[in-house]
PDB file of N, CA and C in Angstrom:
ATOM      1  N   UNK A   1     -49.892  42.171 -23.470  1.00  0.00           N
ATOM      2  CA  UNK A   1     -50.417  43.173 -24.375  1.00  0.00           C
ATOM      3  C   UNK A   1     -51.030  42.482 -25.581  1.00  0.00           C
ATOM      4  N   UNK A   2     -52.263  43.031 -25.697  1.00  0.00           N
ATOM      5  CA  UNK A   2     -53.027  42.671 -27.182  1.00  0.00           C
ATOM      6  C   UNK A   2     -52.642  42.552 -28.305  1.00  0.00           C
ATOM      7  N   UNK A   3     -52.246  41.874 -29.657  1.00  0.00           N
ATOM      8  CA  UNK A   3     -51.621  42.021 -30.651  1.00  0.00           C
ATOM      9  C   UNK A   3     -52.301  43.085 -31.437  1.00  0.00           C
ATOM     10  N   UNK A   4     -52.190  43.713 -32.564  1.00  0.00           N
ATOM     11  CA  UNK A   4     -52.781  44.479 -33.097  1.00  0.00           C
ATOM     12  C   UNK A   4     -53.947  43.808 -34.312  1.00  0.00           C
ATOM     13  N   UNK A   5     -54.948  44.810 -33.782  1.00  0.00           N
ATOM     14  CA  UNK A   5     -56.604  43.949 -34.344  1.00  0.00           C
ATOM     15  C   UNK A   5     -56.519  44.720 -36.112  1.00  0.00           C
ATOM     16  N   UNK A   6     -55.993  45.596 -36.278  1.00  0.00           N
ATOM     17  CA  UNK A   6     -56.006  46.326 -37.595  1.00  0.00           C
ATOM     18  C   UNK A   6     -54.717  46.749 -38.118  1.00  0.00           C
ATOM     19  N   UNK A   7     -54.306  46.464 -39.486  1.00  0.00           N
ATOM     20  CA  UNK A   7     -53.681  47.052 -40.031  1.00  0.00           C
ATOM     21  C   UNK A   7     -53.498  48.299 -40.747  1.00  0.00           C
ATOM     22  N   UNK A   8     -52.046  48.650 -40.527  1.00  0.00           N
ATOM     23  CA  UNK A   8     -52.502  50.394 -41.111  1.00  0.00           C
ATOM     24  C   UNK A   8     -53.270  50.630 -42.220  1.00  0.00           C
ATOM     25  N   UNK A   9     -53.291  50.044 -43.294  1.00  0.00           N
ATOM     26  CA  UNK A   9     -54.528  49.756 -44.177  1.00  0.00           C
ATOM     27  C   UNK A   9     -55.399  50.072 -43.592  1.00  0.00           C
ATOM     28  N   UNK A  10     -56.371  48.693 -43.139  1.00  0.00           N
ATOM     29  CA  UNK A  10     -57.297  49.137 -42.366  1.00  0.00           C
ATOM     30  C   UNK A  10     -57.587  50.608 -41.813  1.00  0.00           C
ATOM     31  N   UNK A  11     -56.462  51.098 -40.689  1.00  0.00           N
ATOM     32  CA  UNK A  11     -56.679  52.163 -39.857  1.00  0.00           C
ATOM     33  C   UNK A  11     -56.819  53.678 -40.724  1.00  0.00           C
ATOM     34  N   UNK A  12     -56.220  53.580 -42.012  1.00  0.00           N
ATOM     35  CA  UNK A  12     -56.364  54.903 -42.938  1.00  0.00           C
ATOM     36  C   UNK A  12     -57.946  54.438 -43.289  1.00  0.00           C
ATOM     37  N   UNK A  13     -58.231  53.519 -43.723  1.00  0.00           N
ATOM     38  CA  UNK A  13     -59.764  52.868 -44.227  1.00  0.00           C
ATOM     39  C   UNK A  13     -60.827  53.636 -42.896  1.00  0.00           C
ATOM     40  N   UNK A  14     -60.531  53.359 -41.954  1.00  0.00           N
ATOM     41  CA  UNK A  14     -61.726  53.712 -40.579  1.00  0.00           C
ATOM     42  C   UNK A  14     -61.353  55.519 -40.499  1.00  0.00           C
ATOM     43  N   UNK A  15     -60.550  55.812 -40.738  1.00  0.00           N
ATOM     44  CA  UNK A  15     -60.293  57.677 -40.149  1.00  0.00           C
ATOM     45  C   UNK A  15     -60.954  57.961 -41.523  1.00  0.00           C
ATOM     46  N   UNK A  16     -60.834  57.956 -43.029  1.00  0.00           N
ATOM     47  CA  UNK A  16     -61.693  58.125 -43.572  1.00  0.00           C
ATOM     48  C   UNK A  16     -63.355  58.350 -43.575  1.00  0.00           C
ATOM     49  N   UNK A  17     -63.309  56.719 -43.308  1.00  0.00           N
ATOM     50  CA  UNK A  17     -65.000  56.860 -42.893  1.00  0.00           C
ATOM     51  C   UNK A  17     -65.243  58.058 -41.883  1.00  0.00           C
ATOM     52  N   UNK A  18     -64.301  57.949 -40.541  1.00  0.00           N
ATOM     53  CA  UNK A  18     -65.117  58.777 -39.903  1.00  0.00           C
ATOM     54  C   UNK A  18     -64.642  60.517 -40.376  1.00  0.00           C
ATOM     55  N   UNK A  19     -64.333  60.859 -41.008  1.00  0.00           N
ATOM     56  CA  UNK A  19     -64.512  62.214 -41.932  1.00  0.00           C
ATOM     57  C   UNK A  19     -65.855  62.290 -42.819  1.00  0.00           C
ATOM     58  N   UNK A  20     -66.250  61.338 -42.970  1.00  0.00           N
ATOM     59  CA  UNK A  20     -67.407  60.920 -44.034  1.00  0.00           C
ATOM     60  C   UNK A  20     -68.782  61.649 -42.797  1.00  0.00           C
ATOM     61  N   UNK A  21     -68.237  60.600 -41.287  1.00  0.00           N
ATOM     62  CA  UNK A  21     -69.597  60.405 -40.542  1.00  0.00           C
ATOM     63  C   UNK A  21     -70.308  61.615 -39.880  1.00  0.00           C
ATOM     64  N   UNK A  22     -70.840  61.905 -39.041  1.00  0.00           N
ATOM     65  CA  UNK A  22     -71.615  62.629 -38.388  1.00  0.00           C
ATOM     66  C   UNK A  22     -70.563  63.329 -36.708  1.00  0.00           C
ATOM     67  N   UNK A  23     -70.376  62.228 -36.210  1.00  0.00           N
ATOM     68  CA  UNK A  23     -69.326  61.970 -35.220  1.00  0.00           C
ATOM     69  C   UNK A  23     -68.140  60.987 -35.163  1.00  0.00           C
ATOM     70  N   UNK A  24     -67.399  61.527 -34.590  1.00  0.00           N
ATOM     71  CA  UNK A  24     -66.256  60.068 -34.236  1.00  0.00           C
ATOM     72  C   UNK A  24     -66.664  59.189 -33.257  1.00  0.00           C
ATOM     73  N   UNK A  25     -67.585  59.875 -32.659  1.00  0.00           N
ATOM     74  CA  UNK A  25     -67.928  58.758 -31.904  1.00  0.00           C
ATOM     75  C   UNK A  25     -68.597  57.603 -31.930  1.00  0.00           C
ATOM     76  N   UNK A  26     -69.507  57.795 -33.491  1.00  0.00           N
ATOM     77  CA  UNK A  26     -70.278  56.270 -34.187  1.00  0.00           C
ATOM     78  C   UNK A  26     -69.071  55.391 -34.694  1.00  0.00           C
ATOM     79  N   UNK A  27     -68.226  55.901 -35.588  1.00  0.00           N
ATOM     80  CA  UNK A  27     -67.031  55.666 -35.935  1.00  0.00           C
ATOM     81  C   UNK A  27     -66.527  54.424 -34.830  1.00  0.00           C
ATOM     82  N   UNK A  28     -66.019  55.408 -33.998  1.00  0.00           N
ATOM     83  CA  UNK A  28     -65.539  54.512 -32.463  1.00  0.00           C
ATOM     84  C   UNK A  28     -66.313  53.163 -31.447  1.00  0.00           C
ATOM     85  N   UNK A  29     -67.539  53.574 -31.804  1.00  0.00           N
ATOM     86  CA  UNK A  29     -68.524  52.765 -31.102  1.00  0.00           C
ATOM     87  C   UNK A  29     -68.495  51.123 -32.109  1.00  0.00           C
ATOM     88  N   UNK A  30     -68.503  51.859 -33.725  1.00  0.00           N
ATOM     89  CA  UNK A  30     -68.842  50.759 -34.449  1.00  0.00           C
ATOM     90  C   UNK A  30     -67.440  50.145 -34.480  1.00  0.00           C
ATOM     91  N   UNK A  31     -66.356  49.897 -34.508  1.00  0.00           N
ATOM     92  CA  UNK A  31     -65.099  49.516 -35.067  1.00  0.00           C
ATOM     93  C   UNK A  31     -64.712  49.006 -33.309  1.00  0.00           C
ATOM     94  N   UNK A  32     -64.761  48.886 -32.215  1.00  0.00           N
ATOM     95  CA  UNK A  32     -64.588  48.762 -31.097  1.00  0.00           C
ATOM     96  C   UNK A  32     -63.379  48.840 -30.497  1.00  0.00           C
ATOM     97  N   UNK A  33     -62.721  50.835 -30.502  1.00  0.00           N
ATOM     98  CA  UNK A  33     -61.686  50.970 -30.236  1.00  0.00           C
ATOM     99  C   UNK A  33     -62.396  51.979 -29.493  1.00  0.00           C
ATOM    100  N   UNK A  34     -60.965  52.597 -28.513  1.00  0.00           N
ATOM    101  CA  UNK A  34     -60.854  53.512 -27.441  1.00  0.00           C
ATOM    102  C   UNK A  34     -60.924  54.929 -28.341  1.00  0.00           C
ATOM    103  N   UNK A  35     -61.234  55.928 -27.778  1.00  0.00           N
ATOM    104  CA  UNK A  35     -60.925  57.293 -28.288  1.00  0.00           C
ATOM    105  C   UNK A  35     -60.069  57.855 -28.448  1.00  0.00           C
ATOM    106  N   UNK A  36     -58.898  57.245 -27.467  1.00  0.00           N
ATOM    107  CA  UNK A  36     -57.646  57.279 -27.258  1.00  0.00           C
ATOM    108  C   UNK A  36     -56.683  56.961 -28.645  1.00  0.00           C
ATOM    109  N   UNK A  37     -57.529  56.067 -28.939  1.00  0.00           N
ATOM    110  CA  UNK A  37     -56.701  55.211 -30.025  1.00  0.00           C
ATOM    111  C   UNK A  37     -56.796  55.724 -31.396  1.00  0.00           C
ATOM    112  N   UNK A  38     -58.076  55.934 -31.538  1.00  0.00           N
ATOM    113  CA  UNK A  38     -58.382  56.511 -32.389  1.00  0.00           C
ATOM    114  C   UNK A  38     -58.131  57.619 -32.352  1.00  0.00           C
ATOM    115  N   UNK A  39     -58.021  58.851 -31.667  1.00  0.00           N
ATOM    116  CA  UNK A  39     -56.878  59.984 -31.927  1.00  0.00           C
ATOM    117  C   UNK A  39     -55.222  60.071 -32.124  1.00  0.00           C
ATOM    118  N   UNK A  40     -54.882  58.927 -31.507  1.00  0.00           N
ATOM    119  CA  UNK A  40     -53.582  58.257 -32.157  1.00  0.00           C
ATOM    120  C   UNK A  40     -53.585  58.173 -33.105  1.00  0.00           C
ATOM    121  N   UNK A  41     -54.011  57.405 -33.381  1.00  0.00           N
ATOM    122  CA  UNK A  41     -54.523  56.560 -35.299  1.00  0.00           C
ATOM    123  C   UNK A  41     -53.981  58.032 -35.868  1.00  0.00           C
ATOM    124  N   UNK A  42     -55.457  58.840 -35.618  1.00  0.00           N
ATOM    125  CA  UNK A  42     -55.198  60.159 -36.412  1.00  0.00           C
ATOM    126  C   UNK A  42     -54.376  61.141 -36.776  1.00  0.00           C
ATOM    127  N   UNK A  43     -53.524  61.081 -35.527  1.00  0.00           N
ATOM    128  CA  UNK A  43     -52.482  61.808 -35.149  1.00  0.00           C
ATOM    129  C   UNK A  43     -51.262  61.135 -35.830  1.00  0.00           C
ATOM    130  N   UNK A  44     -51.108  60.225 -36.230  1.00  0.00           N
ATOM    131  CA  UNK A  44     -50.068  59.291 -37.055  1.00  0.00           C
ATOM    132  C   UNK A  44     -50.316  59.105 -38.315  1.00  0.00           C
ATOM    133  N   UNK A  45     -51.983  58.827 -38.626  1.00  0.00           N
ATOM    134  CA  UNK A  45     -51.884  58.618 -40.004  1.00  0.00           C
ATOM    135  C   UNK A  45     -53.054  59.437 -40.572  1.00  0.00           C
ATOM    136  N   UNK A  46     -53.129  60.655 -40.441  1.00  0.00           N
ATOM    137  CA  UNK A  46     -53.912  61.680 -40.991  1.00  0.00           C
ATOM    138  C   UNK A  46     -53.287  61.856 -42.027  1.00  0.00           C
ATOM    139  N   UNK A  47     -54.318  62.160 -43.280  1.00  0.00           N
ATOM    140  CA  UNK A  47     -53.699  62.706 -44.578  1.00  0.00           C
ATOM    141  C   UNK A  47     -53.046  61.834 -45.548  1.00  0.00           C
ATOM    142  N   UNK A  48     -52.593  60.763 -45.141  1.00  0.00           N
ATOM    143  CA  UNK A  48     -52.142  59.575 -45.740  1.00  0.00           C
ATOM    144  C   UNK A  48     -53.336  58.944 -46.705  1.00  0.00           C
ATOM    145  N   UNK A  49     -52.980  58.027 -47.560  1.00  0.00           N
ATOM    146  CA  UNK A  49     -53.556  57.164 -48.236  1.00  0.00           C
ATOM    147  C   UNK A  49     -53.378  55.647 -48.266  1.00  0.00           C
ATOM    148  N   UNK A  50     -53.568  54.878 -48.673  1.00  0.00           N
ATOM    149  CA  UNK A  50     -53.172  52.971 -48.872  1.00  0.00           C
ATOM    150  C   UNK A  50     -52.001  53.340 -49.368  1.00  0.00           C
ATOM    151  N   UNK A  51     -51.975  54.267 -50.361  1.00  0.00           N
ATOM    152  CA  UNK A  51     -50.583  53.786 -51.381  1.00  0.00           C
ATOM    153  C   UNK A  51     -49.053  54.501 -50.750  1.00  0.00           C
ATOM    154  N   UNK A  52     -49.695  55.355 -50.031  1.00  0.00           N
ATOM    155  CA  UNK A  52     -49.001  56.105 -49.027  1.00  0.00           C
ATOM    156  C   UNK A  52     -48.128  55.165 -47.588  1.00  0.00           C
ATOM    157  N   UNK A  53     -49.201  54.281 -46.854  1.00  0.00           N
ATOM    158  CA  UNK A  53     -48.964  53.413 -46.279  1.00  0.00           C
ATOM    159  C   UNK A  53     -48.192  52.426 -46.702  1.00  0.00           C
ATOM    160  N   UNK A  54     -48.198  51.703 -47.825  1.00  0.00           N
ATOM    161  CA  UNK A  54     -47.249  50.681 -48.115  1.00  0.00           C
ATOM    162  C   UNK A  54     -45.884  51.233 -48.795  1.00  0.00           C
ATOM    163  N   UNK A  55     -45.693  52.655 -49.279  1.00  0.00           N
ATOM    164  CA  UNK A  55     -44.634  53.035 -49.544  1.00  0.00           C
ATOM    165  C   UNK A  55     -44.094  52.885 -48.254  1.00  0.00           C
ATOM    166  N   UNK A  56     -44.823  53.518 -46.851  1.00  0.00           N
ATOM    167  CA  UNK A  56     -43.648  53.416 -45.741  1.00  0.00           C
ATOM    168  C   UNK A  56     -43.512  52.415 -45.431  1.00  0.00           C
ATOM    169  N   UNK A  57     -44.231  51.370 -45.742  1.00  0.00           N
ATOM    170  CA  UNK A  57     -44.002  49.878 -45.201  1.00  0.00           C
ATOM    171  C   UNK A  57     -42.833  49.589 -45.926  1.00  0.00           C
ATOM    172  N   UNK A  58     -42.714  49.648 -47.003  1.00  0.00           N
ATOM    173  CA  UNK A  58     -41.712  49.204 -47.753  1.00  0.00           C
ATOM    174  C   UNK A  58     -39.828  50.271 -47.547  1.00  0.00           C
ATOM    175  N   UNK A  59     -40.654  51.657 -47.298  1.00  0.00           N
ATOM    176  CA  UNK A  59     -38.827  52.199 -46.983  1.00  0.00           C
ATOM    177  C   UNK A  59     -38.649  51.491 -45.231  1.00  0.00           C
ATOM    178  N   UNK A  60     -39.692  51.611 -44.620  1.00  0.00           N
ATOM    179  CA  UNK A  60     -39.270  51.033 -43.193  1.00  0.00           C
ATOM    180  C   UNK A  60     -38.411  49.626 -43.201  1.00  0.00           C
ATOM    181  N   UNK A  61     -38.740  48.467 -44.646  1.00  0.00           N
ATOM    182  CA  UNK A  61     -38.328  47.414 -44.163  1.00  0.00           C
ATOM    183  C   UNK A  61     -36.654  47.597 -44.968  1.00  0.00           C
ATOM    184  N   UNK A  62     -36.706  48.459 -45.651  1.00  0.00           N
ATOM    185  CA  UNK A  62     -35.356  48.307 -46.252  1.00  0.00           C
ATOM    186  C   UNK A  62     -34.300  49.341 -45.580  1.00  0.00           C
ATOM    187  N   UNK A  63     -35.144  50.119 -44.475  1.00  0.00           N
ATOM    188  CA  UNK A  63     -34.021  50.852 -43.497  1.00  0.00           C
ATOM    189  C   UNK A  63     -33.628  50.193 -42.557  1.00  0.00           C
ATOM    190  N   UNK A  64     -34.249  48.914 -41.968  1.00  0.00           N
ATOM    191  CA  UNK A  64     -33.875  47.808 -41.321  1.00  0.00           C
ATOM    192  C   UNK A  64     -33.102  47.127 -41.684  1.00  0.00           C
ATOM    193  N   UNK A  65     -33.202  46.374 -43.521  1.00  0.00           N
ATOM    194  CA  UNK A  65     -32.114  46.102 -43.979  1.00  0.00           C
ATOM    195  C   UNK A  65     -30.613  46.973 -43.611  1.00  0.00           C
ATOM    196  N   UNK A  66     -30.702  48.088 -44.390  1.00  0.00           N
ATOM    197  CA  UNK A  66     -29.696  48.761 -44.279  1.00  0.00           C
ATOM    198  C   UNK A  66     -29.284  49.024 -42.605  1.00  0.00           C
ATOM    199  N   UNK A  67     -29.850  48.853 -41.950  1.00  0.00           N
ATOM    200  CA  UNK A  67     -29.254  49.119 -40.654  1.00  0.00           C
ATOM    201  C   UNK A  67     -28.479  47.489 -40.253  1.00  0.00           C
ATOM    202  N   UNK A  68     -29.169  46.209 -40.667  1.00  0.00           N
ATOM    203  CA  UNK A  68     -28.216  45.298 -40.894  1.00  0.00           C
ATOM    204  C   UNK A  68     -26.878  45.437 -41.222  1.00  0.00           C
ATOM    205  N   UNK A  69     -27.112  45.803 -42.524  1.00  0.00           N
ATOM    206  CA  UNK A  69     -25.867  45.875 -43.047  1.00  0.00           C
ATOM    207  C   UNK A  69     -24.513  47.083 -42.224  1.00  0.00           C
ATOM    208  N   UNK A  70     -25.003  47.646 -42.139  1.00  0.00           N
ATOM    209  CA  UNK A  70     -24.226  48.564 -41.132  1.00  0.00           C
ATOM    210  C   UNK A  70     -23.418  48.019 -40.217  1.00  0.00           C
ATOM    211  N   UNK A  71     -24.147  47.294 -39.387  1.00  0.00           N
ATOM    212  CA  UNK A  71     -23.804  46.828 -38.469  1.00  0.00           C
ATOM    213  C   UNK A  71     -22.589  45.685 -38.742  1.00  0.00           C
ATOM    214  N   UNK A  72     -23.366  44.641 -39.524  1.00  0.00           N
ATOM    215  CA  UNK A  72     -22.595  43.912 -39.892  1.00  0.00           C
ATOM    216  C   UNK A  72     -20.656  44.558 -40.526  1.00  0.00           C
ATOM    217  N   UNK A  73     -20.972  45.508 -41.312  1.00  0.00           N
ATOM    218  CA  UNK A  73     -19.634  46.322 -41.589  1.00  0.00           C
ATOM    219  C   UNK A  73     -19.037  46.579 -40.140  1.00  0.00           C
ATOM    220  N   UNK A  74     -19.903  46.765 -39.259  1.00  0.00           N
ATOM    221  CA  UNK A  74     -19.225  47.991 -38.147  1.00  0.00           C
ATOM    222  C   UNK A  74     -18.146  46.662 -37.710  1.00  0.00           C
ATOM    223  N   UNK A  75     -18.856  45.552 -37.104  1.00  0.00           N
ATOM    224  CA  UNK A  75     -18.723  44.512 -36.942  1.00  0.00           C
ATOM    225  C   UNK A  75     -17.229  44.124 -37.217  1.00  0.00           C
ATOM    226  N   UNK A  76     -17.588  43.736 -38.490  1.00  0.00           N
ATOM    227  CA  UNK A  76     -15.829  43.399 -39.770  1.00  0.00           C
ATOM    228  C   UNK A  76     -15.009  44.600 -39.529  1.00  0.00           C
ATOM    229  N   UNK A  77     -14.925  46.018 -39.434  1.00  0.00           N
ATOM    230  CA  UNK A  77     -14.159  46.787 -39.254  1.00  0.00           C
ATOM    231  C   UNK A  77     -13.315  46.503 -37.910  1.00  0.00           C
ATOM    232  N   UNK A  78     -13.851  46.323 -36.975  1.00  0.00           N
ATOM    233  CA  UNK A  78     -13.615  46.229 -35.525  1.00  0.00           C
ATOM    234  C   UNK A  78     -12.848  45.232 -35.543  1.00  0.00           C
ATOM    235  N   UNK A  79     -13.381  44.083 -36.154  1.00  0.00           N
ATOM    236  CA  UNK A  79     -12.419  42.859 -35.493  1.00  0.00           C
ATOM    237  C   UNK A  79     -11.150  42.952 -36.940  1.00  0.00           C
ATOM    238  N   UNK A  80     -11.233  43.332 -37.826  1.00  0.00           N
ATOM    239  CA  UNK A  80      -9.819  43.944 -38.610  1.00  0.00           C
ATOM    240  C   UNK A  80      -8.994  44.398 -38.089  1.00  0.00           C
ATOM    241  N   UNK A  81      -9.112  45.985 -36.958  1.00  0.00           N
ATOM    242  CA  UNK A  81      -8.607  46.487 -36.600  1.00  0.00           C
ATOM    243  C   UNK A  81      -8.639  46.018 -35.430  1.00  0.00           C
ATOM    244  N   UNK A  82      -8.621  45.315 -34.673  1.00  0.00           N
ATOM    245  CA  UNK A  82      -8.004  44.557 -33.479  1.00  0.00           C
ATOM    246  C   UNK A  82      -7.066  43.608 -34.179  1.00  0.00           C
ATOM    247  N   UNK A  83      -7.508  42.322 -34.750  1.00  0.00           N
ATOM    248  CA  UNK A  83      -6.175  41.714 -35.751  1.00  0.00           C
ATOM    249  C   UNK A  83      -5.484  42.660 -35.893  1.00  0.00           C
ATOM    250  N   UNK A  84      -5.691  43.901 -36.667  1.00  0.00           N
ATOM    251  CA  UNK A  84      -4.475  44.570 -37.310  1.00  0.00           C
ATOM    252  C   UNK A  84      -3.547  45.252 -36.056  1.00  0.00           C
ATOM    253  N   UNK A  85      -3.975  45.568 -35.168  1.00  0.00           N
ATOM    254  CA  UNK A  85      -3.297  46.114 -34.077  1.00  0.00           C
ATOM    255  C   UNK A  85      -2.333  45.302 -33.157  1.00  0.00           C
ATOM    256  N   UNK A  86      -2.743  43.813 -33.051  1.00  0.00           N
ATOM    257  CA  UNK A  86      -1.579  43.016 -32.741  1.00  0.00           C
ATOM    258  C   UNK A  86      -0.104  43.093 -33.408  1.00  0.00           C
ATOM    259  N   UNK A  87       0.916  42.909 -32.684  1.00  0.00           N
ATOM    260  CA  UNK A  87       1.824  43.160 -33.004  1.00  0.00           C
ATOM    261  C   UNK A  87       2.331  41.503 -33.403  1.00  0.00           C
ATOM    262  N   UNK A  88       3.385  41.125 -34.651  1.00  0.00           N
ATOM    263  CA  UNK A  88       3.627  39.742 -35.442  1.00  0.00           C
ATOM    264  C   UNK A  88       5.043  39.776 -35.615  1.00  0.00           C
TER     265      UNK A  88
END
């Protein structure tokens, strides 16, 4: 699979323009994506802005954090309560 050619930046930058254009389909022709994709795009990041985009960039990476950390607790709880359940 292809890595990704645009960033969501970018991809709010191109659905713009093509609100600007005539068709989506110059839009599509010029930027050299599927139609497919580009109704994705839209369908995900309609209505959004840049500043919009990096807010979710930024809660996405710290719900990852926090899902670390979770884990890591779940982790320490478990092996506590196995120690603690042996009998001494």
């Amino acid at each position: 699979m292809k890595g990704k050619k645009y960033s969501p930046e970018q991809i709010v930058k191109i659905l713009r323009e093509a609100e600007g254009a005539k068709t989506a389909r110059d839009v599509i022709r010029r930027y050299g994506i599927t139609e497919q994709t580009f109704y994705r795009w839209k369908k995900v990041y309609a209505g959004m802005e840049v500043s919009d985009i990096r807010k979710l960039k930024a809660i996405r990476e710290e719900n990852t954090q926090l899902k670390k950390l979770v884990a890591d607790q779940a982790l320490k709880i478990s092996l506590l309560e196995e120690v603690n359940s042996k009998k001494w």
